[in-house]
N, C-alpha and C. Protein backbone atom coordinates (compact mmCIF):
# COMPACT_ATOMS: atom_id res chain seq x y z
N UNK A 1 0.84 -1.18 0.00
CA UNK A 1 0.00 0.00 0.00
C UNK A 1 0.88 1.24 0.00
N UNK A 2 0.32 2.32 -1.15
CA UNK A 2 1.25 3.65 -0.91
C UNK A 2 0.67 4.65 0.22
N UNK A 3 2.02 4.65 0.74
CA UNK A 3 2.15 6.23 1.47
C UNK A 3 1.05 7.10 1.86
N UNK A 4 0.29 7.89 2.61
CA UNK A 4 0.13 9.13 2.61
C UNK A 4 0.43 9.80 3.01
N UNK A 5 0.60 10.81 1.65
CA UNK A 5 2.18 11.98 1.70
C UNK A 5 1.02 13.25 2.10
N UNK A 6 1.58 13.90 3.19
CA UNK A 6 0.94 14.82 3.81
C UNK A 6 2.20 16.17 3.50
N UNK A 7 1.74 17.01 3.12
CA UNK A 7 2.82 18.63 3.51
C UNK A 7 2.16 18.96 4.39
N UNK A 8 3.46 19.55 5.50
CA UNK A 8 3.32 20.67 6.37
C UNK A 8 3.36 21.71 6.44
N UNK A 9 2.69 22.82 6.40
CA UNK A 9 3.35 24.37 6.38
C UNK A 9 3.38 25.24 7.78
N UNK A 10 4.13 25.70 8.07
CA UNK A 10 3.67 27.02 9.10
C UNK A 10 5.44 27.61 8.33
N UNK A 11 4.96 28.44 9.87
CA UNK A 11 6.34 29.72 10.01
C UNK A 11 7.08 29.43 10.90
N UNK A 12 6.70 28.66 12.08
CA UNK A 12 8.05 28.40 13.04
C UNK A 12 8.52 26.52 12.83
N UNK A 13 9.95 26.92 12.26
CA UNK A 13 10.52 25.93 11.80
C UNK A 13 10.56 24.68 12.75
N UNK A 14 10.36 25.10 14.27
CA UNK A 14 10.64 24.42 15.18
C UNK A 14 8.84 23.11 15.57
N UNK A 15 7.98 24.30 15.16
CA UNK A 15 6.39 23.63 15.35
C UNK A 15 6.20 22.59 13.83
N UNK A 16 6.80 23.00 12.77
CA UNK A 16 6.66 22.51 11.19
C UNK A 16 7.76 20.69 11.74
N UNK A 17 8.59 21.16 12.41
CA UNK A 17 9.25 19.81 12.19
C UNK A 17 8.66 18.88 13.56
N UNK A 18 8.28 19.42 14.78
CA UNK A 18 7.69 18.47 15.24
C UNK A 18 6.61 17.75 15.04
N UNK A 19 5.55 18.38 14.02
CA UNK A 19 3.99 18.05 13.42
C UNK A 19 4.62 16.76 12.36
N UNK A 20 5.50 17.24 11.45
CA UNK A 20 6.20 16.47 10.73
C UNK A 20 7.00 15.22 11.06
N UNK A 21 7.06 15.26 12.31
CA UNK A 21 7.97 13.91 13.11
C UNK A 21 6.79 12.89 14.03
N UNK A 22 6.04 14.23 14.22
CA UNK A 22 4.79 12.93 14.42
C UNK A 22 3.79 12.11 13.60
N UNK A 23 3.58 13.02 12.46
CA UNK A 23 3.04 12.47 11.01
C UNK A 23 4.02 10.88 11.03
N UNK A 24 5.58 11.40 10.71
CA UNK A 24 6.78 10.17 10.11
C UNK A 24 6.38 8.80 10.87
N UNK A 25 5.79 9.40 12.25
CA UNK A 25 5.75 8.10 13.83
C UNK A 25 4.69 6.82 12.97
N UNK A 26 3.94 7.21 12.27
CA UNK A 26 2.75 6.64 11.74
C UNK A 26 3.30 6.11 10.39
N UNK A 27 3.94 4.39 10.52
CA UNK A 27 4.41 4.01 8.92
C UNK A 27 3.91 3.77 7.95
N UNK A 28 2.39 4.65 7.84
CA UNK A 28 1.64 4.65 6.62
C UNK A 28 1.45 6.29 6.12
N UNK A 29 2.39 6.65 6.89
CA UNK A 29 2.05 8.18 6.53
C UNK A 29 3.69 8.48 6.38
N UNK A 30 3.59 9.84 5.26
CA UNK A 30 4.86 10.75 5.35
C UNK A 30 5.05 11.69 4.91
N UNK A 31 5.63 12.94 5.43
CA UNK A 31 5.24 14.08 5.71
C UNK A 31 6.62 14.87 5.20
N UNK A 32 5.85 16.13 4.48
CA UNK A 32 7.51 17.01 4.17
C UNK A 32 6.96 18.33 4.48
N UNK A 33 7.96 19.27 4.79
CA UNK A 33 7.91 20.38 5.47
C UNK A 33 8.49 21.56 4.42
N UNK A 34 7.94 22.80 5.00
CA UNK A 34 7.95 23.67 4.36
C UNK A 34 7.62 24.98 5.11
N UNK A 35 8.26 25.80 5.17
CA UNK A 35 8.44 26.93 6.07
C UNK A 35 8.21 28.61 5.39
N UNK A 36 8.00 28.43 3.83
CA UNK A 36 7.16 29.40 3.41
C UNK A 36 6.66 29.39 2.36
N UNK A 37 5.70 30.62 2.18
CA UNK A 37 4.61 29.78 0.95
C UNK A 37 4.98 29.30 -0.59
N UNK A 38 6.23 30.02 -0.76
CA UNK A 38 6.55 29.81 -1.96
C UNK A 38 7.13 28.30 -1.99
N UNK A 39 7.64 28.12 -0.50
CA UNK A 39 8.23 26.72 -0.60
C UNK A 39 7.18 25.24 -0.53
N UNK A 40 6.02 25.88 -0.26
CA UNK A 40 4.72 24.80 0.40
C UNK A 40 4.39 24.87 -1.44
N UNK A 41 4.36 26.37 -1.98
CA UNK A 41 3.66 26.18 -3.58
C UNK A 41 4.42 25.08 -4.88
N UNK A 42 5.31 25.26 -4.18
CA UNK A 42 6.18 24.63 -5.32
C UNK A 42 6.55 23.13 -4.74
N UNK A 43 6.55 23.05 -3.36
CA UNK A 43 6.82 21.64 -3.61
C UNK A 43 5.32 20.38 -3.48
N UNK A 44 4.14 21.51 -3.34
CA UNK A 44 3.18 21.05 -3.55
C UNK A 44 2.72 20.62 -5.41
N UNK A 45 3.21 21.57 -6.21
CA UNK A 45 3.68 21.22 -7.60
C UNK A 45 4.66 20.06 -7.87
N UNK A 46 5.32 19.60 -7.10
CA UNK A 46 6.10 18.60 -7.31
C UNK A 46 6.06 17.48 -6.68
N UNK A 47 5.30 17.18 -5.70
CA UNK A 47 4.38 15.94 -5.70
C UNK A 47 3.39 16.09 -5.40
N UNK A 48 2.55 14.34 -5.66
CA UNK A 48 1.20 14.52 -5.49
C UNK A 48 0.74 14.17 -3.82
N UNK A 49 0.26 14.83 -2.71
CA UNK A 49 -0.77 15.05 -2.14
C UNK A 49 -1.33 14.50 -1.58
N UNK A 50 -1.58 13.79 -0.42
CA UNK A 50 -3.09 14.01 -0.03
C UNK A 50 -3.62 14.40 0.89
N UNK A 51 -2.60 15.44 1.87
CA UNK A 51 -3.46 15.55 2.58
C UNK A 51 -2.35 17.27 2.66
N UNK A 52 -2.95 18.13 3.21
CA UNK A 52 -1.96 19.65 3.88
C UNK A 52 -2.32 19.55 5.18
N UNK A 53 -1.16 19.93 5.80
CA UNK A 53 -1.51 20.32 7.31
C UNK A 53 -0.93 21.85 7.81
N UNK A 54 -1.81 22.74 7.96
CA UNK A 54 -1.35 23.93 8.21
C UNK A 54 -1.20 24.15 10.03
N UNK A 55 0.22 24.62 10.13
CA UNK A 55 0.36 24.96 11.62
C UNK A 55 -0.25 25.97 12.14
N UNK A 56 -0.71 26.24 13.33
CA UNK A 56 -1.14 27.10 13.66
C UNK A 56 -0.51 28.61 13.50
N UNK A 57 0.34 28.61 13.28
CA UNK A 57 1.39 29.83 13.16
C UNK A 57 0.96 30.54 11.72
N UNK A 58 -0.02 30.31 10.70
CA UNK A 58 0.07 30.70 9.64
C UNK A 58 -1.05 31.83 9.84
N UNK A 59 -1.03 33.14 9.44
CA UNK A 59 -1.86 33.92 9.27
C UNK A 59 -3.33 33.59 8.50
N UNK A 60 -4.52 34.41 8.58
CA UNK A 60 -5.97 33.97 7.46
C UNK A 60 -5.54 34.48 6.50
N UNK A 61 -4.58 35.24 6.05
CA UNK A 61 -4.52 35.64 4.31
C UNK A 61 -3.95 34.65 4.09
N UNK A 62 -2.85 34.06 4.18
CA UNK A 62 -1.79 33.21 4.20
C UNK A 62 -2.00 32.00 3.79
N UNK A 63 -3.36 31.32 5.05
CA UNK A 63 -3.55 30.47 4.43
C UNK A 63 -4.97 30.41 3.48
N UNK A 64 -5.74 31.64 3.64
CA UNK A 64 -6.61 31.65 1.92
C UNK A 64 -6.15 31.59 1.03
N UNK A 65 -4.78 32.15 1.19
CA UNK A 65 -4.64 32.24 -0.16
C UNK A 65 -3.82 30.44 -1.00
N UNK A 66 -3.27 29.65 -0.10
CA UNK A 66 -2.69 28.26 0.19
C UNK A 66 -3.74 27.67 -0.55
N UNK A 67 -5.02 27.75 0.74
CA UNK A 67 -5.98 27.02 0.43
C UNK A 67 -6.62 27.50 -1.18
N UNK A 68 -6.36 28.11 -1.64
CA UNK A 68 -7.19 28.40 -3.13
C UNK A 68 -6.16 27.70 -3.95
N UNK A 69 -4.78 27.93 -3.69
CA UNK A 69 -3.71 27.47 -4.80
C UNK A 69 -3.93 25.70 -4.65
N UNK A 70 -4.24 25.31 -3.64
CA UNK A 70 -4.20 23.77 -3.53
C UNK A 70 -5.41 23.21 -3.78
N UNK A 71 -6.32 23.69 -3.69
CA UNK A 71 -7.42 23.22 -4.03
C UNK A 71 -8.03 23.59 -5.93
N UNK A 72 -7.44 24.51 -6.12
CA UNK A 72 -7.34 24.57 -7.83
C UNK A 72 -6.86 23.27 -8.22
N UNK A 73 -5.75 23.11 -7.90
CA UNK A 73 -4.96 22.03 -8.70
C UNK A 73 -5.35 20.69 -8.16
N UNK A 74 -5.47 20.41 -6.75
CA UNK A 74 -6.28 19.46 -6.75
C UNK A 74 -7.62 19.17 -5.39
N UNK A 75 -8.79 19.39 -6.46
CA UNK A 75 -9.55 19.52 -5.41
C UNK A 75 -9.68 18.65 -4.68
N UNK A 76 -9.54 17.04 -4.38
CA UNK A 76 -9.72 16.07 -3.29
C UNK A 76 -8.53 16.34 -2.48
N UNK A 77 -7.96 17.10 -2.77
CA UNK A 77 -6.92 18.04 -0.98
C UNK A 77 -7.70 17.82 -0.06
N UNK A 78 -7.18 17.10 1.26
CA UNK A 78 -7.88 17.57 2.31
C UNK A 78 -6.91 18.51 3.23
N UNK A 79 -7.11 19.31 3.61
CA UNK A 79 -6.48 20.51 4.51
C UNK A 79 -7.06 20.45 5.84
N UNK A 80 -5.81 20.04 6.79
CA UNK A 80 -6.49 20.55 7.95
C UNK A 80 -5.99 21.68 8.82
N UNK A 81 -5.99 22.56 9.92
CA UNK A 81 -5.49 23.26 10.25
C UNK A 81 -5.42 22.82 11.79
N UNK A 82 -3.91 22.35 12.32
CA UNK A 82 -3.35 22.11 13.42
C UNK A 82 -4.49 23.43 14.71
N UNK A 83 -5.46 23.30 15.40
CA UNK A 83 -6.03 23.97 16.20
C UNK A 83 -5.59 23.98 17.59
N UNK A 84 -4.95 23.38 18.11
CA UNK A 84 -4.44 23.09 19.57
C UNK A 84 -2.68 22.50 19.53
N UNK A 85 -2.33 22.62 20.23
CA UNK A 85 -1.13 21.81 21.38
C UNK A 85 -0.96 20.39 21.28
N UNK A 86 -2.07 19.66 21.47
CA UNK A 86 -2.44 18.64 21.83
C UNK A 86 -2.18 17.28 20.34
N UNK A 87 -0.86 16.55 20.41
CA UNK A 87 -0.43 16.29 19.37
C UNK A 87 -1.70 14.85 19.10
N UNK A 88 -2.30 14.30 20.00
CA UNK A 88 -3.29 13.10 19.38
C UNK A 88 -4.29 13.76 19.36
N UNK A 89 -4.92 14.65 19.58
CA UNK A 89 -5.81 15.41 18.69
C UNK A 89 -5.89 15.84 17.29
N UNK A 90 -4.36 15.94 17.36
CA UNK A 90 -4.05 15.97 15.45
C UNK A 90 -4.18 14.94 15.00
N UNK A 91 -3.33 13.60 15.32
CA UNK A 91 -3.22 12.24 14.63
C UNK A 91 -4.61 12.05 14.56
N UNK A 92 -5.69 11.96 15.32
CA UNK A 92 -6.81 11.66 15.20
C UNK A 92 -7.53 12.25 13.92
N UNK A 93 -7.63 13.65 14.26
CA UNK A 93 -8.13 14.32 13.05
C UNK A 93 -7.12 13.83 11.57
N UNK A 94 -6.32 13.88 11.73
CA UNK A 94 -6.00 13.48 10.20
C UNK A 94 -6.01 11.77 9.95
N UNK A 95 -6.33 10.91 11.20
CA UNK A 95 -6.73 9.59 10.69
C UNK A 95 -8.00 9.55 10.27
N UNK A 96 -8.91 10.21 10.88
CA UNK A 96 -10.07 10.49 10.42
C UNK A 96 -10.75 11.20 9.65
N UNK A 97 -9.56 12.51 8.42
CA UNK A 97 -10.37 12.70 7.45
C UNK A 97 -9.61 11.97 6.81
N UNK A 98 -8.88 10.73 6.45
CA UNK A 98 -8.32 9.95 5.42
C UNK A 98 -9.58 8.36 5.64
N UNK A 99 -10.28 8.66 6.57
CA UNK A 99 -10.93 7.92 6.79
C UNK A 99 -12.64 8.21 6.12
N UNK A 100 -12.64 9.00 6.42
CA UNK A 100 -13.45 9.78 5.38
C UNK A 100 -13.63 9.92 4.39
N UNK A 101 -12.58 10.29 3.54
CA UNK A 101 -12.17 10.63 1.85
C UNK A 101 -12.58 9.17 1.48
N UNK A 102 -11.57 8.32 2.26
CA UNK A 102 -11.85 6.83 1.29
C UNK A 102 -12.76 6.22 1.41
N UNK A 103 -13.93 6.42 2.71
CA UNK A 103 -15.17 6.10 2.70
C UNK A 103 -15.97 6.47 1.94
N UNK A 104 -15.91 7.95 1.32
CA UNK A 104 -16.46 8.28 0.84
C UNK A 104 -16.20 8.24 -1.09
N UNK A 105 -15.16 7.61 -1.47
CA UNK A 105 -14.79 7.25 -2.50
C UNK A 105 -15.11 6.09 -3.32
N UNK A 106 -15.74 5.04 -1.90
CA UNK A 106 -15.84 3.41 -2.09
C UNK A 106 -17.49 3.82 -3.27
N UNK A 107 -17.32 2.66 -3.97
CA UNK A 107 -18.17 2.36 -5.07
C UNK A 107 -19.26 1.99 -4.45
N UNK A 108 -20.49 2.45 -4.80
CA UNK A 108 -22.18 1.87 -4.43
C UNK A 108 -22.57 1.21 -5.55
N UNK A 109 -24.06 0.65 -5.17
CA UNK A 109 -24.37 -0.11 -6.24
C UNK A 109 -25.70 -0.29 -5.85
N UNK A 110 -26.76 0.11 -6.98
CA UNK A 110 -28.52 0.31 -6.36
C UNK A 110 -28.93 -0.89 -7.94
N UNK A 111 -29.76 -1.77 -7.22
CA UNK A 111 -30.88 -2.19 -8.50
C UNK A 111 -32.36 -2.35 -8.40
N UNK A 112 -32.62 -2.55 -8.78
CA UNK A 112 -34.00 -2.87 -8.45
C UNK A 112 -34.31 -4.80 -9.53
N UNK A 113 -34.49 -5.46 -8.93
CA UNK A 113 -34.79 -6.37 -9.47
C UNK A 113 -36.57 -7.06 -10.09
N UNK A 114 -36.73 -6.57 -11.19
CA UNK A 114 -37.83 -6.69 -11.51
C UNK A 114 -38.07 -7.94 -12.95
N UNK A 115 -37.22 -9.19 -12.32
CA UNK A 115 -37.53 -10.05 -13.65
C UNK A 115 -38.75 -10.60 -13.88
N UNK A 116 -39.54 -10.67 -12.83
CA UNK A 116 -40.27 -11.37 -12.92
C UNK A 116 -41.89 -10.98 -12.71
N UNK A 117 -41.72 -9.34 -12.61
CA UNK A 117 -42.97 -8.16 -13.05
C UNK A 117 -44.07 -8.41 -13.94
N UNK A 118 -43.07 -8.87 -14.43
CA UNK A 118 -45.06 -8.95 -16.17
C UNK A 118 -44.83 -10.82 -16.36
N UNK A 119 -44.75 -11.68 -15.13
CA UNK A 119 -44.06 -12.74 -15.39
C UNK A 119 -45.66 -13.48 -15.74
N UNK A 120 -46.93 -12.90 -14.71
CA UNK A 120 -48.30 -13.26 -14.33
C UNK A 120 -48.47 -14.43 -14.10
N UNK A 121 -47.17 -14.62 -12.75
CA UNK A 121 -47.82 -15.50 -11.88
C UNK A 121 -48.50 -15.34 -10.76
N UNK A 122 -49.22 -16.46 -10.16
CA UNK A 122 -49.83 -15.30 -9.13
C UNK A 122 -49.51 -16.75 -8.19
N UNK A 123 -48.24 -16.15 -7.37
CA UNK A 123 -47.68 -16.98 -6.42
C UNK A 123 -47.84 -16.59 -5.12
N UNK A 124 -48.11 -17.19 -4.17
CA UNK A 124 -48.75 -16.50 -2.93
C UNK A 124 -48.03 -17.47 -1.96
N UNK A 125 -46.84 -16.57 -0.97
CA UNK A 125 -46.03 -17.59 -0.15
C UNK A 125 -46.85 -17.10 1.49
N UNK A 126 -47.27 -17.89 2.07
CA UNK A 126 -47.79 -17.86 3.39
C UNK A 126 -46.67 -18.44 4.29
């Protein structure tokens, strides 16, 4: 099974690499860092994705404007934004929107089975 490659962004190099070392802790996940936007834009152009994690340290222009560049190019981005301290509050939230996405990706399937409609039997099970 491949990877999910998560980017990190904020501004303090020191919060970007611990979010990023706890992402690595998880050997189905892996995580690269990035400490400003031009560096989150471009190396978000150079691989594919699936998940952003913005540190709390990032300003609302900062990251509107993130969130529009990443979601142009690919809209099943999920973005979350680091809200607390509390590092299994993160793991959680990002096990659970990858839990999500792919739930919500899985294939359905509706029929209606009507072979035997105009068949005119008239079968009566008691």
């Amino acid at each position: 099974m491949n990877k999910t490659e998560i980017l990190v962004t904020g501004r303090n190099e020191n919060t970007v690499r611990s979010i990023a070392e706890l992402i690595n802790n998880n050997k189905d996940q892996v995580a690269t860092k990035a400490t400003t936007d031009e560096e989150a834009i471009e190396k978000f152009h150079q691989r594919d994705f699936d998940m952003v994690v913005f540190a709390g340290d990032i300003n609302v222009e900062e990251e509107r404007k993130l969130r529009k560049i990443f979601t142009i190019q690919n809209p099943d981005i999920i973005i979350l934004k680091q809200s607390n301290e509390n590092d299994n509050l993160l793991v959680n939230e990002i096990i659970e929107a990858l839990d999500k996405q792919r739930n919500g990706k899985k294939p359905s399937f509706s029929f209606v089975d009507d072979a035997l409609k105009n068949a005119g039997l008239n079968i009566v099970v008691q």
